[in-house]
Structure formats: structure tokens, C-alpha cells
Protein backbone atom coordinates (compact mmCIF):
# COMPACT_ATOMS: atom_id res chain seq x y z
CA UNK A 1 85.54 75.58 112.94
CA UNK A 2 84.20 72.32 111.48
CA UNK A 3 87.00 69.44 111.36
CA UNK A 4 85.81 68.58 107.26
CA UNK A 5 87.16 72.58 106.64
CA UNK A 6 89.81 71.89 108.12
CA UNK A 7 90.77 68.04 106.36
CA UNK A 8 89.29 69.81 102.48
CA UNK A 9 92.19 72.48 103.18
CA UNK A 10 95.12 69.75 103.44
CA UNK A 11 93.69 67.25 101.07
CA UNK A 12 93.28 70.12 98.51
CA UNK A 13 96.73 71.24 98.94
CA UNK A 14 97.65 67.15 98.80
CA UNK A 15 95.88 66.91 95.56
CA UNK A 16 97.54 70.02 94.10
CA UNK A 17 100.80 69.27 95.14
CA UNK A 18 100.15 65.56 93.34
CA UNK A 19 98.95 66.74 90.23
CA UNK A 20 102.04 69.67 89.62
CA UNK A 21 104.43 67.07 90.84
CA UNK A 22 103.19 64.51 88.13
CA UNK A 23 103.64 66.96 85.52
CA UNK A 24 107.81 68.14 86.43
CA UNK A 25 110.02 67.59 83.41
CA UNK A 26 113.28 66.21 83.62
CA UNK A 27 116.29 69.09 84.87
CA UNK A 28 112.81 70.61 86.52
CA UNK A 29 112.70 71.37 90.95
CA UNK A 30 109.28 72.69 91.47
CA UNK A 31 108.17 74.03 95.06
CA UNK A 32 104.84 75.10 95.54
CA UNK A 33 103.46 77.28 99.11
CA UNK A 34 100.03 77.08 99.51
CA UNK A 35 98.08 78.96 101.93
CA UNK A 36 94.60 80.51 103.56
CA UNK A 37 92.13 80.86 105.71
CA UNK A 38 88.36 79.81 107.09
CA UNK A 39 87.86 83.45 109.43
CA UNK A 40 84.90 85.15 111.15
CA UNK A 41 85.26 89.08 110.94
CA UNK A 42 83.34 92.05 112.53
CA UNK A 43 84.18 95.29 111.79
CA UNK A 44 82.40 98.05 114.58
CA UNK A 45 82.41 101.51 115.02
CA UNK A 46 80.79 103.44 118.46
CA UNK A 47 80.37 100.02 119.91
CA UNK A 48 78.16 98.75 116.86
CA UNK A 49 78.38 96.13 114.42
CA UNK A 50 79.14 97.63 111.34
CA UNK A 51 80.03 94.20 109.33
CA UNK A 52 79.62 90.61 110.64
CA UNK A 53 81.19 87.96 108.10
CA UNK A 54 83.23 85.28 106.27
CA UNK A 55 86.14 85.16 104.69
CA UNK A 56 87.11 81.29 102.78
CA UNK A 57 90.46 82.75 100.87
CA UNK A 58 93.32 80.53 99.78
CA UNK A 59 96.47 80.99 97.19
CA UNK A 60 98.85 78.95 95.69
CA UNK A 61 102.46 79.80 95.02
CA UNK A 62 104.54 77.67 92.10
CA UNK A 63 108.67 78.25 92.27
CA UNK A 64 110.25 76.76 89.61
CA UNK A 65 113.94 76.25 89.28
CA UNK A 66 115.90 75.08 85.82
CA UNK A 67 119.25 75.16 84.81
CA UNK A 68 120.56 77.39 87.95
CA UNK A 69 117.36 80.27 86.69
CA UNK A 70 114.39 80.85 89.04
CA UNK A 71 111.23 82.44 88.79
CA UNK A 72 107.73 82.54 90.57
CA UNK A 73 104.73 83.07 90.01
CA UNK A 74 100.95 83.08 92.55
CA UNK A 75 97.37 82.24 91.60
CA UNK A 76 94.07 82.16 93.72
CA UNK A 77 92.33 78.89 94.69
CA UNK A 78 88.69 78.74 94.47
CA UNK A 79 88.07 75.49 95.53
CA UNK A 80 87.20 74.20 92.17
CA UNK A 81 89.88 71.14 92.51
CA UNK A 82 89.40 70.22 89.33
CA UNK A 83 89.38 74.12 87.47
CA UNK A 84 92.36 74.89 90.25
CA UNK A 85 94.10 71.87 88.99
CA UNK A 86 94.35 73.44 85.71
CA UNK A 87 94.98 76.86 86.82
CA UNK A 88 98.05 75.33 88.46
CA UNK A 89 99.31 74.26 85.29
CA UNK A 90 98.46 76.64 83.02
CA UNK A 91 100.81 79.13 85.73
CA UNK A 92 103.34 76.23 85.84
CA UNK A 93 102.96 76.24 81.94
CA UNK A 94 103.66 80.21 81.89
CA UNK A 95 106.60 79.84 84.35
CA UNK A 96 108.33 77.36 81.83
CA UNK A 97 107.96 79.62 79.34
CA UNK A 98 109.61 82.86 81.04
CA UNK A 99 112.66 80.65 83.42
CA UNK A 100 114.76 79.94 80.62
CA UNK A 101 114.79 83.89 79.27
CA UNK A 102 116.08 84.77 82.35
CA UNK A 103 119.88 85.14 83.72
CA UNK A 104 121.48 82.03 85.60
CA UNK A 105 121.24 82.82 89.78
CA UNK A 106 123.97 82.09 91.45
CA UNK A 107 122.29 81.86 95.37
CA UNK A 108 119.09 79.72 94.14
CA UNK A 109 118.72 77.29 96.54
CA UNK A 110 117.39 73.51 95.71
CA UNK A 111 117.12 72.16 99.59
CA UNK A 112 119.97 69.71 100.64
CA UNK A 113 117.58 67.54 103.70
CA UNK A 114 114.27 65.80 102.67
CA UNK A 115 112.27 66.71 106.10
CA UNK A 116 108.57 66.44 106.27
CA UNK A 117 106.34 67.78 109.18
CA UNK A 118 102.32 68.04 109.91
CA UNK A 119 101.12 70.78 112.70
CA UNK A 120 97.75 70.76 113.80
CA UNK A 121 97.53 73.51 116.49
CA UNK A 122 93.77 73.16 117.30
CA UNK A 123 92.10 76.20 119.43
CA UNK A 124 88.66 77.06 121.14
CA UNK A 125 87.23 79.95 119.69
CA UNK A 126 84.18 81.66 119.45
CA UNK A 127 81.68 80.58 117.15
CA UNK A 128 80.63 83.57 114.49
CA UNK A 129 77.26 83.03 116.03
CA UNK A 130 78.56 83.29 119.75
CA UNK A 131 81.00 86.21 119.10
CA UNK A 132 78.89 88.76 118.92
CA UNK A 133 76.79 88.28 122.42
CA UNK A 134 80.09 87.72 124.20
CA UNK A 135 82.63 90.72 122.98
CA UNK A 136 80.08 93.59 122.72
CA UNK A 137 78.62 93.82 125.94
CA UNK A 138 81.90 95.17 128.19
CA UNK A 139 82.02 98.10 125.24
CA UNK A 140 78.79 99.20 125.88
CA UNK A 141 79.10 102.60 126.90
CA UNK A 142 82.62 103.75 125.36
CA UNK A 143 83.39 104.46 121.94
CA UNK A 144 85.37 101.34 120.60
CA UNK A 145 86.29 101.13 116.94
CA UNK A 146 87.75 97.85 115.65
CA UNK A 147 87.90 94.06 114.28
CA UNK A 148 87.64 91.28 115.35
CA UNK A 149 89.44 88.63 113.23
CA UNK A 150 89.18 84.64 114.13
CA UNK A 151 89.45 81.06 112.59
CA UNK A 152 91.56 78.72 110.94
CA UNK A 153 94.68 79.89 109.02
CA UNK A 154 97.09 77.33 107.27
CA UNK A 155 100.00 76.67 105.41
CA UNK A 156 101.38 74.48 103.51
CA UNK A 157 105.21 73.84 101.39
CA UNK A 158 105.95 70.93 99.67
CA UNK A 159 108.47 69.98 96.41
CA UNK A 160 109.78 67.41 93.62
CA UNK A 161 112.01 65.83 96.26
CA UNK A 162 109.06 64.48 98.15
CA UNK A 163 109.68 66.93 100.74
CA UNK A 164 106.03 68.00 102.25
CA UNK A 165 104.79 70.45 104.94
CA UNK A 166 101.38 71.14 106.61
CA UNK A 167 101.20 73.91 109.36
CA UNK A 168 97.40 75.22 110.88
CA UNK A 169 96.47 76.99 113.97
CA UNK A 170 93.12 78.86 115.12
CA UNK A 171 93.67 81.85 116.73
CA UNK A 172 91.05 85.28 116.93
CA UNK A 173 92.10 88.86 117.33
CA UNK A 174 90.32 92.00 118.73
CA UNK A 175 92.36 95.12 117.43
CA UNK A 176 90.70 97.99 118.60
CA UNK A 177 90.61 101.80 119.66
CA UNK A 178 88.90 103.32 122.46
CA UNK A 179 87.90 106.95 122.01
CA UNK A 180 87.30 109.58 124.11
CA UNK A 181 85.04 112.60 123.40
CA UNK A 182 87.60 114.63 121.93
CA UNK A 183 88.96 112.01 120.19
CA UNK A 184 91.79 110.92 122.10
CA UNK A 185 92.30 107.22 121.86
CA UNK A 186 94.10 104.07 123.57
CA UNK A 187 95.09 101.60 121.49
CA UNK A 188 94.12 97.56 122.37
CA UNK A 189 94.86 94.32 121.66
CA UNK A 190 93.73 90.62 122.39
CA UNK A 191 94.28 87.60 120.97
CA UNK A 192 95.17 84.18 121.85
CA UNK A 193 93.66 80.67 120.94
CA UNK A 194 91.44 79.97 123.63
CA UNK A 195 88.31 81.99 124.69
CA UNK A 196 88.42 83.10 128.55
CA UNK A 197 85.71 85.49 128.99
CA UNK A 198 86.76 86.30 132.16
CA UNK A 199 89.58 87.21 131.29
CA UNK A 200 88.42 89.24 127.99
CA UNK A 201 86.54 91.01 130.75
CA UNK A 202 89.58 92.16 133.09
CA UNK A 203 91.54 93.25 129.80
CA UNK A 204 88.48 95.81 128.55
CA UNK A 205 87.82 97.17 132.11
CA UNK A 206 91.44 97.87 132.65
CA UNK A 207 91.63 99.21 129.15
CA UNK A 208 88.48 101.75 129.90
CA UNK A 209 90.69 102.47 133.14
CA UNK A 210 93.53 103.93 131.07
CA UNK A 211 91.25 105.64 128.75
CA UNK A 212 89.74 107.79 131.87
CA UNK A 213 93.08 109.10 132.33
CA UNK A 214 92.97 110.01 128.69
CA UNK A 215 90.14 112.44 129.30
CA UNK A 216 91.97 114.47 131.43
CA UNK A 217 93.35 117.48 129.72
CA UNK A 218 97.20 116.79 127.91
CA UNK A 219 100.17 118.22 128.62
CA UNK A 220 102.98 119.32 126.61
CA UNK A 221 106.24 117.57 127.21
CA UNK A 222 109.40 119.55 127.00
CA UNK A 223 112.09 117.63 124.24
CA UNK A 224 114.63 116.05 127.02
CA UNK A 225 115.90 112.70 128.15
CA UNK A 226 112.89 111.09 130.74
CA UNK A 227 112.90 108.40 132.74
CA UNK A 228 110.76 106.28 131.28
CA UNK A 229 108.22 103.05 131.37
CA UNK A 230 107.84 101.49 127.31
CA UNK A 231 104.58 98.73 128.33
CA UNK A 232 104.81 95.80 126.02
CA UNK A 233 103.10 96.50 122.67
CA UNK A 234 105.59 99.33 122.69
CA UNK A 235 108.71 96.98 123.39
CA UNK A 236 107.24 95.02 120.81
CA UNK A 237 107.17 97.68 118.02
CA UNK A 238 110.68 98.36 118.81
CA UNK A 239 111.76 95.06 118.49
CA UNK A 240 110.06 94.79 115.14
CA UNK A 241 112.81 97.07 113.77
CA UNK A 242 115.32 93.80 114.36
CA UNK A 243 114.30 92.48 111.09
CA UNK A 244 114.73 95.15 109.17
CA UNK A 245 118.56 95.59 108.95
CA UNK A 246 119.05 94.36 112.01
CA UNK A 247 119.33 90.46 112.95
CA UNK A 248 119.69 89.66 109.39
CA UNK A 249 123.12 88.05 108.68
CA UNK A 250 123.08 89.70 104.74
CA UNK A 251 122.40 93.20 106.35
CA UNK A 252 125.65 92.45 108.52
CA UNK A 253 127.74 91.09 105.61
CA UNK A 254 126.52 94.32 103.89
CA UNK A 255 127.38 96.75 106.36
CA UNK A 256 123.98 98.13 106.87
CA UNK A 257 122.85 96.38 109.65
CA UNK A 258 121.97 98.07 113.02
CA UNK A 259 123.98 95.16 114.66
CA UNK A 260 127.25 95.36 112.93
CA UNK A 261 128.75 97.18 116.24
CA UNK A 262 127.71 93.39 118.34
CA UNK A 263 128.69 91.68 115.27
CA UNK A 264 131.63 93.16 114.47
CA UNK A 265 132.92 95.32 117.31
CA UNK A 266 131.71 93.21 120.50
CA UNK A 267 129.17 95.94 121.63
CA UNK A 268 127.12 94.43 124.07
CA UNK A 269 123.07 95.31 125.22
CA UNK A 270 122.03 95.36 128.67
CA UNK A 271 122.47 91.75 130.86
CA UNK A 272 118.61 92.38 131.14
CA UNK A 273 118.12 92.07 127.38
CA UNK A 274 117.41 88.26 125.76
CA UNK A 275 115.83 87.79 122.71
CA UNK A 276 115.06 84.28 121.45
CA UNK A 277 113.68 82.80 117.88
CA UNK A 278 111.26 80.84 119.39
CA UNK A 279 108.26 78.26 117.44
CA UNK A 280 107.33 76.30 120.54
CA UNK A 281 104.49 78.95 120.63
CA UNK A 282 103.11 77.06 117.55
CA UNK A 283 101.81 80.33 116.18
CA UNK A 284 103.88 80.39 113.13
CA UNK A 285 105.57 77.05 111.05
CA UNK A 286 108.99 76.12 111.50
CA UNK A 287 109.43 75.35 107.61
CA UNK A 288 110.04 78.59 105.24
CA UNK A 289 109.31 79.12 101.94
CA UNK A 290 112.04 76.89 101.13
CA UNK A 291 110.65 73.95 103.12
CA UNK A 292 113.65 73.69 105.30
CA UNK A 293 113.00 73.57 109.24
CA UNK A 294 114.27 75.80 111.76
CA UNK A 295 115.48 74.47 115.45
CA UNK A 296 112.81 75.02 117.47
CA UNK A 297 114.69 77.95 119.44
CA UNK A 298 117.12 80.12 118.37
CA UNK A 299 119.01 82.25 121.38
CA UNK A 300 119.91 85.41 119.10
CA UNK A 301 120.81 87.98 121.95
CA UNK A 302 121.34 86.77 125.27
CA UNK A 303 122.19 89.12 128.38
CA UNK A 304 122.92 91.53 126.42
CA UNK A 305 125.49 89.31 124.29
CA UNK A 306 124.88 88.47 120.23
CA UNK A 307 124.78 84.67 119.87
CA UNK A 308 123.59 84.13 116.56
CA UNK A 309 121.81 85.74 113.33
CA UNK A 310 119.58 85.12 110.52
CA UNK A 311 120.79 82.87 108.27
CA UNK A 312 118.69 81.67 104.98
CA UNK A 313 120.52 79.34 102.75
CA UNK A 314 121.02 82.07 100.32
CA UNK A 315 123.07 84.31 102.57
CA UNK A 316 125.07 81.21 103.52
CA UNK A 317 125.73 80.23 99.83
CA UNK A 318 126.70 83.66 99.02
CA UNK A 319 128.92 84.33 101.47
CA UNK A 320 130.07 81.08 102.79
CA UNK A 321 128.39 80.53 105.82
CA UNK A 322 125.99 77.82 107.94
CA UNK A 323 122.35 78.27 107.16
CA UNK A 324 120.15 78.46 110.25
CA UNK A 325 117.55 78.25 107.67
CA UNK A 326 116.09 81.76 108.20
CA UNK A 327 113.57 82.77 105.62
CA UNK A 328 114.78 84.49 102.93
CA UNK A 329 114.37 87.92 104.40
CA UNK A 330 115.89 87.13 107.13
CA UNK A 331 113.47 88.36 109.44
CA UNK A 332 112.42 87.14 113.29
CA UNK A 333 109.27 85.08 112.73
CA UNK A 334 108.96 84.10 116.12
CA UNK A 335 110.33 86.45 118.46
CA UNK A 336 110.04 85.85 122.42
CA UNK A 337 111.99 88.31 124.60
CA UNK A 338 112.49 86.86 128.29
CA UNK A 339 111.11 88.70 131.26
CA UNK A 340 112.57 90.01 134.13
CA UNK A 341 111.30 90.95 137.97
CA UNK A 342 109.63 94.44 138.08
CA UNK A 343 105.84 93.83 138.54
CA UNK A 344 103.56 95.19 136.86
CA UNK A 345 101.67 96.70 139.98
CA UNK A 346 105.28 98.36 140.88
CA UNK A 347 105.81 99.92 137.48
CA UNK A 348 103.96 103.14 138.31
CA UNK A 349 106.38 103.26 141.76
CA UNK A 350 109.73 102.86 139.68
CA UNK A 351 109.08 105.27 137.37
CA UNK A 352 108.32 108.06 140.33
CA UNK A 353 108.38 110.79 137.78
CA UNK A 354 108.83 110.34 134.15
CA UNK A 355 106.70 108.69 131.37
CA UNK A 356 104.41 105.65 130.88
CA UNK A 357 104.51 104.95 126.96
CA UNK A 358 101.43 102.53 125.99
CA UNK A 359 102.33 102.39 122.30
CA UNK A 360 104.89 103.96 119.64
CA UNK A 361 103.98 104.75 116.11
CA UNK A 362 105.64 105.40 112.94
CA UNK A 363 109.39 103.84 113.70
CA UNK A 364 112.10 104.22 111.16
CA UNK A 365 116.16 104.13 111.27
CA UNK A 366 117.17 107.68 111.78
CA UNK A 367 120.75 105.98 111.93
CA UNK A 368 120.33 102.47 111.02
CA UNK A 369 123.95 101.80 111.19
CA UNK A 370 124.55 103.67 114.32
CA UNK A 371 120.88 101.40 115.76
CA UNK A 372 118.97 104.68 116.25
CA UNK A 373 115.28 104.40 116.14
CA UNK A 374 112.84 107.51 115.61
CA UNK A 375 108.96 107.14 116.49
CA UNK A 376 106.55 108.78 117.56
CA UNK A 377 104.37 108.31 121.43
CA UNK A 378 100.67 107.76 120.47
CA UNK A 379 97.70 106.79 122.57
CA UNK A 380 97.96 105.80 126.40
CA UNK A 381 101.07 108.12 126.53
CA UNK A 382 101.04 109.63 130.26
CA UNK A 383 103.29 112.10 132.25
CA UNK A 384 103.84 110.22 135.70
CA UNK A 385 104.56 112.08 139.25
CA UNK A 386 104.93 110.69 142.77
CA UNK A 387 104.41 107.32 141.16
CA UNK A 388 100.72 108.41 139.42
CA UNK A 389 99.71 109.05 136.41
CA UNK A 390 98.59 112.78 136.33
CA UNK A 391 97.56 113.21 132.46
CA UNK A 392 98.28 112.45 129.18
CA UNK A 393 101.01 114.03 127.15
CA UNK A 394 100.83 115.57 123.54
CA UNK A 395 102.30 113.08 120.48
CA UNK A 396 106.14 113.55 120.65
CA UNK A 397 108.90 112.39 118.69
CA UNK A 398 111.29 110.47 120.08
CA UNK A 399 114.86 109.48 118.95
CA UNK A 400 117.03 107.01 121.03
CA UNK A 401 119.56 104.46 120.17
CA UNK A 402 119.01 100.37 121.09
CA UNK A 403 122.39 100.37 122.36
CA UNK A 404 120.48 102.87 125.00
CA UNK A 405 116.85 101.54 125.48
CA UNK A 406 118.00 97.92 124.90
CA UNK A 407 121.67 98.56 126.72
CA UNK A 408 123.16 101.57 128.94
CA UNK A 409 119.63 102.58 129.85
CA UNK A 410 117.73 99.33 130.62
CA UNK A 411 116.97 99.37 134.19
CA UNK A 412 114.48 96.69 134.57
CA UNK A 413 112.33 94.18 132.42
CA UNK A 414 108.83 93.62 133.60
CA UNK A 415 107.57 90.00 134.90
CA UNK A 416 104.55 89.55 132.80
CA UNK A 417 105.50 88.15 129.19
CA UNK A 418 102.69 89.74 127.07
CA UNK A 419 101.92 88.36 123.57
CA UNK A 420 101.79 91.44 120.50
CA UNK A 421 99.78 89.64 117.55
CA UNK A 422 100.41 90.64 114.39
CA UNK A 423 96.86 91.89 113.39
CA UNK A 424 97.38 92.57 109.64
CA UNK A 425 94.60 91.38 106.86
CA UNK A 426 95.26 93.12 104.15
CA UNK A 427 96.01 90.14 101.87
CA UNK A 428 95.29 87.27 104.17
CA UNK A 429 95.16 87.21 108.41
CA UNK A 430 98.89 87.62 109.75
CA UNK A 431 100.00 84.59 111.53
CA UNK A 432 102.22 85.05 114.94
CA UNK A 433 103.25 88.17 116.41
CA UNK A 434 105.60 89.27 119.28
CA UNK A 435 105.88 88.03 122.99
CA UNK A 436 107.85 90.49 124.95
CA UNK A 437 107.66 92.28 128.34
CA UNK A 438 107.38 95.96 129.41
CA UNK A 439 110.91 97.94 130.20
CA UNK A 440 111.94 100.71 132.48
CA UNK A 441 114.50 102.88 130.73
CA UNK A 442 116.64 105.49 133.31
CA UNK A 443 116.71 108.04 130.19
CA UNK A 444 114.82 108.30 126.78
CA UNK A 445 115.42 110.44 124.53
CA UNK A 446 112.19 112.69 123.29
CA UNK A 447 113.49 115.50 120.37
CA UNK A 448 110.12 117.52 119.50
């Protein structure tokens, strides 16, 4: 990615943030997020290029707060400064117009600390020239249907108080699907910041190893409590369900939080279970969309015992509390769930008999309250005997509680730490995603 991209992206948002600030009226706190992308995407189908391109996207957002009454609004930057410039004020303009029509809020937040930060997180990725000539040649031969996402994303928050925020990384992503001839698939992932062919290689062979095992013919698994292996990009999906009604502090206050039994009645997960809000991964910024900066770690849950939740400054206003300085949905941005000591190389041993699950699909509350979590078993899915895998099993249903696959049942936690990128472009590139290791469950519950 050339370094003058990267320096235009931060002295555009600089020159923004200059101009809206020069034009605040008295009584006025303005806040403006600003963020984007330089990325290199290929799209490919039966291990062919289907799309090879470039995506320059970036967007500003203006908050503006007056008299206690708040309202937003987001335009697109084109890179124009000049035309952008008066975009920004024409929105700014409209905003002024609409804030005082609406009702006074009681939780808006105008920050209390004037902190400033600038992260550069600076990777080695493929060139959009190289890419091509070094992923496509370990698919040749297997159906593969993906993208491949990589580049610079960045982010920036700053406000009338002189409070000012620059976050970038570079980071690629290969989400993809390998297919058999009957259409059976495993589902893949890899991503990181540095290139290692090497080691690109090891995770597509190993990946075509699992999907031979998915040609064999499926079998039908009976609804019943298993003994059970959930790899890491399943752990991860699981733990995904946290922020919704889960670690948030407002969901707790509210009563409809999947935690209110740790919160509120002492229940306690397995000792095996620690979950952490941590940004020393530099994959996501430590500012939210507030400006204010989080502690660098977090401990939320550990051994099994709740330390802390999410708290943004507008739960803590409303209800009295110490801000944390979650975002405002209160969800895990940077989740990193510690590892334990089953190998990987022994998982297959420990399970005996029972099931490998590769990846869940489709989770939802089936009891939020009561933390149960319905799903479904999709892609490298197998039945496991003698410590083997023998074939893969039909799609099931599953429905288990945390305080089960996260407490009673938790046997083991797998050594390897394995990072879960979020993969998601439908607006912009996702930043982050989830590092967590695999788990080995005495009992999980399938239903149908």
C-alpha cells in the first residue's frame, strides 16, 4: 500500500475535522467519525478469478449535540477536499436545522477527558499484482469459492474539545468454501497482517484434508447429548452471542441479559473459561465513537468467574455507574479467550467417540435469559469413533446452555489460540474479529 495513501487519508480527515470545527457555534459539541479503506478484492468461483479489483471508499459521520438534544447524520467522501468540505457543512447545516425540533436526551454524553491517540499498525501484504500468482495455485484442483479482501482500513474520531483520534491497520482475508462434488462444503478462513506463504500453504492442504472426509457418504445423527469437540471458528461464533444481551451492562440492568444469573446470582462458568477485552492485538481502536479510550485489557470472565461488563458512558449516566467506556452497544470489540492444554494433535484421542464440530450456523437465544443458544452444525461436521473421524454427519440443530458448553460441561480448552476475522464487506471491510481456542465439551446437546 503506498505510504502517500496512507498520509492523504489522515490529512484529509485533519482538514475536515479543521474546517467543521471552525464553523461550531456557540452552546454547539460537534464530533465527527471518519472512516475507509484502500483494499484489493478477488472474488472466485471453481478455483477461477471471477473479479480482481479496487475498492478507495471513505465516509464521514457529523454528531451534533445542543442544548442536551442529539442527532446524526453520515455522508460519503470522494476525495474532492474542497467539494467534501462543503458537503460536510451543508450535512452540519441540515443537522442544525433538525437538533433543536427534537426532545431533550437525558444520557447524551459530551466526553469528560481530552485524550488524543495516533495508531499506525503497518502490515506486509500482498501486492494486488502478487496476489493472484501466490493464493491460486494450492486450489488448483478443488472447487474453492470465495474472496479475498486486503489493504489499508482506517479510522478516525475527533471533536470541539480538541480531542483527536487516528487508528489504521493492513490486514487481508481469504473467506472461502471448499466444495465437494455433491456439494458438500468446509468452510475456511485466513487472515492476518503478514504474508507467510508457507504457512498459507499448510492451512489449504490441511483444509483439502478435511474436505476428503467430507466426500465420504453422511450419516444421520440421532437428537441426544454427545460428547463433543467445538474447533475454534465454532467457539468463536458462540462467543459472538456475548454481545448481544450478554456482556452488556444495560442488558443486565434490564433484565434481559444472558448473564444476569453471574451478575446477579453468582453463577459461575467453568475454571477453564477466561474471556478478556483485549486491543493489544491492534486490530481494532481503543477510542469509540465517543472518542473516549478503553484500558488496553479488560478481564470480563475469568475462570469461570464475572469480573466486569460493558460499560458505555450512557449506561453509566443512566443508571449510576463507572463507564469502562464500552461503545455504545456495548458489545466485545476485541475479544481474546485464553487457551488451555489439550493439543490439537490429541483432540481426535479425547473425543474417542462423539463429534468434531468445524463451524455452527444460524445462532439465536432460544432462552436468552436462561443463556441458551440454538444453531445449527454446518460444514466440517464429523461423527468420531475410536478417536477417527469416520464421516460426516447431516446439518443438526443443536440447543445447549453456556452455563453447559462454557461451564458444567467444559472439559478442556485447546492450546492453539486461533484468530476468527470478522470477514464482513457489505458497507466497508470489518475490522478485528475473534481470537479463541477449540473446546472439548463431555455433553452437547443436539435436538433435531
Amino acid at each position: 500500500m503506498s505510504n502517500n495513501l496512507k498520509i492523504n487519508a489522515q490529512e484529509q480527515f485533519n482538514q475536515l475535522a479543521e474546517s467543521i470545527f471552525n464553523d461550531k457555534k456557540q452552546d454547539e459539541f460537534i464530533t465527527i467519525s471518519f472512516g475507509g479503506e484502500r483494499s484489493h478484492f478477488l472474488r472466485f468461483s471453481q478455483s477461477k478469478i471471477r473479479q480482481n479489483g479496487m475498492v478507495h471508499d471513505a465516509s464521514l459521520n457529523i454528531s451534533l449535540i445542543y442544548n442536551n438534544r442529539k442527532c446524526s447524520g453520515n455522508i460519503p467522501i470522494k476525495g474532492d477536499l474542497d467539494n467534501d468540505i462543503i458537503n460536510a457543512r451543508a450535512e452540519l447545516s441540515r443537522l442544525r436545522s433538525e437538533v433543536v425540533q427534537l426532545p431533550v436526551d437525558p444520557f447524551a454524553i459530551i466526553p469528560n477527558k481530552i485524550e488524543s491517540s495516533n495508531n499506525v499498525n503497518e502490515g506486509q501484504l500482498l501486492s494486488p499484482k502478487d496476489a493472484p500468482q501466490s493464493i491460486m495455485p494450492a486450489m488448483q484442483g478443488i472447487d474453492i469459492a470465495g474472496i479475498w479482501a486486503s489493504g489499508f482500513i482506517f479510522s478516525g474520531n475527533a471533536n470541539t474539545l480538541g480531542q483527536k483520534h487516528w487508528f489504521s491497520t493492513e490486514t487481508f482475508s481469504l473467506d472461502c468454501s471448499l466444495i465437494t462434488k455433491d456439494e458438500k462444503m468446509v468452510k475456511a478462513t485466513f487472515a492476518d497482517s503478514t504474508w507467510d506463504q508457507n504457512k498459507y500453504n499448510k492451512f489449504m492442504n490441511d483444509s483439502i484434508q478435511k474436505l476428503h472426509h467430507m466426500e465420504k457418504q453422511s450419516i444421520k445423527v440421532k437428537p441426544g447429548n454427545y460428547r463433543t469437540y467445538i474447533a475454534s471458528a465454532g467457539v468463536s461464533d458462540l462467543l459472538g452471542m456475548l454481545s448481544w444481551n450478554g456482556i452488556s451492562e444495560a442488558s443486565i440492568q434490564r433484565g434481559q441479559s444472558a448473564l444476569c444469573k453471574m451478575k446477579n446470582e453468582d453463577a459461575q462458568l467453568s475454571p477453564c473459561f477466561s474471556l478478556t477485552e483485549d486491543f493489544r492485538t491492534g486490530l481494532v481502536p481503543k477510542f469509540n465513537g465517543l472518542g473516549e479510550i478503553s484500558s488496553e485489557t479488560l478481564p470480563l470472565i475469568h475462570n469461570g468467574i464475572l469480573k466486569n461488563t460493558l460499560i458505555s458512558s450512557q449506561t453509566a449516566k443512566e443508571y449510576n455507574l463507572n463507564t469502562n467506556y464500552a461503545s455504545t452497544g456495548e458489545s466485545i470489540r476485541s475479544p481474546y479467550m485464553s487457551g488451555g492444554e489439550l493439543k490439537e494433535s490429541d483432540v481426535l484421542k479425547e473425543i474417542d467417540t462423539g463429534l468434531y464440530l468445524g463451524n455452527l450456523h444460524y445462532l439465536n437465544w432460544s432462552d436468552n435469559v436462561g443463556g441458551r443458544i440454538t444453531g445449527m452444525t454446518r460444514y466440517a461436521c464429523f461423527w468420531v469413533e475410536n478417536g477417527e473421524i469416520v464421516a460426516p454427519i447431516e446439518n443438526m440443530r443443536f440447543d445447549d446452555s453456556l452455563y453447559n458448553f462454557f461451564g458444567n460441561n467444559l472439559e478442556s480448552v485447546s492450546e492453539d489460540v486461533i484468530f476468527n476475522p470478522e470477514t464482513g464487506s457489505y458497507n466497508s471491510r470489518s475490522l478485528g474479529g475473534t481470537y479463541c481456542p477449540g473446546i472439548l465439551l463431555s455433553s452437547f446437546s443436539l435436538t433435531l
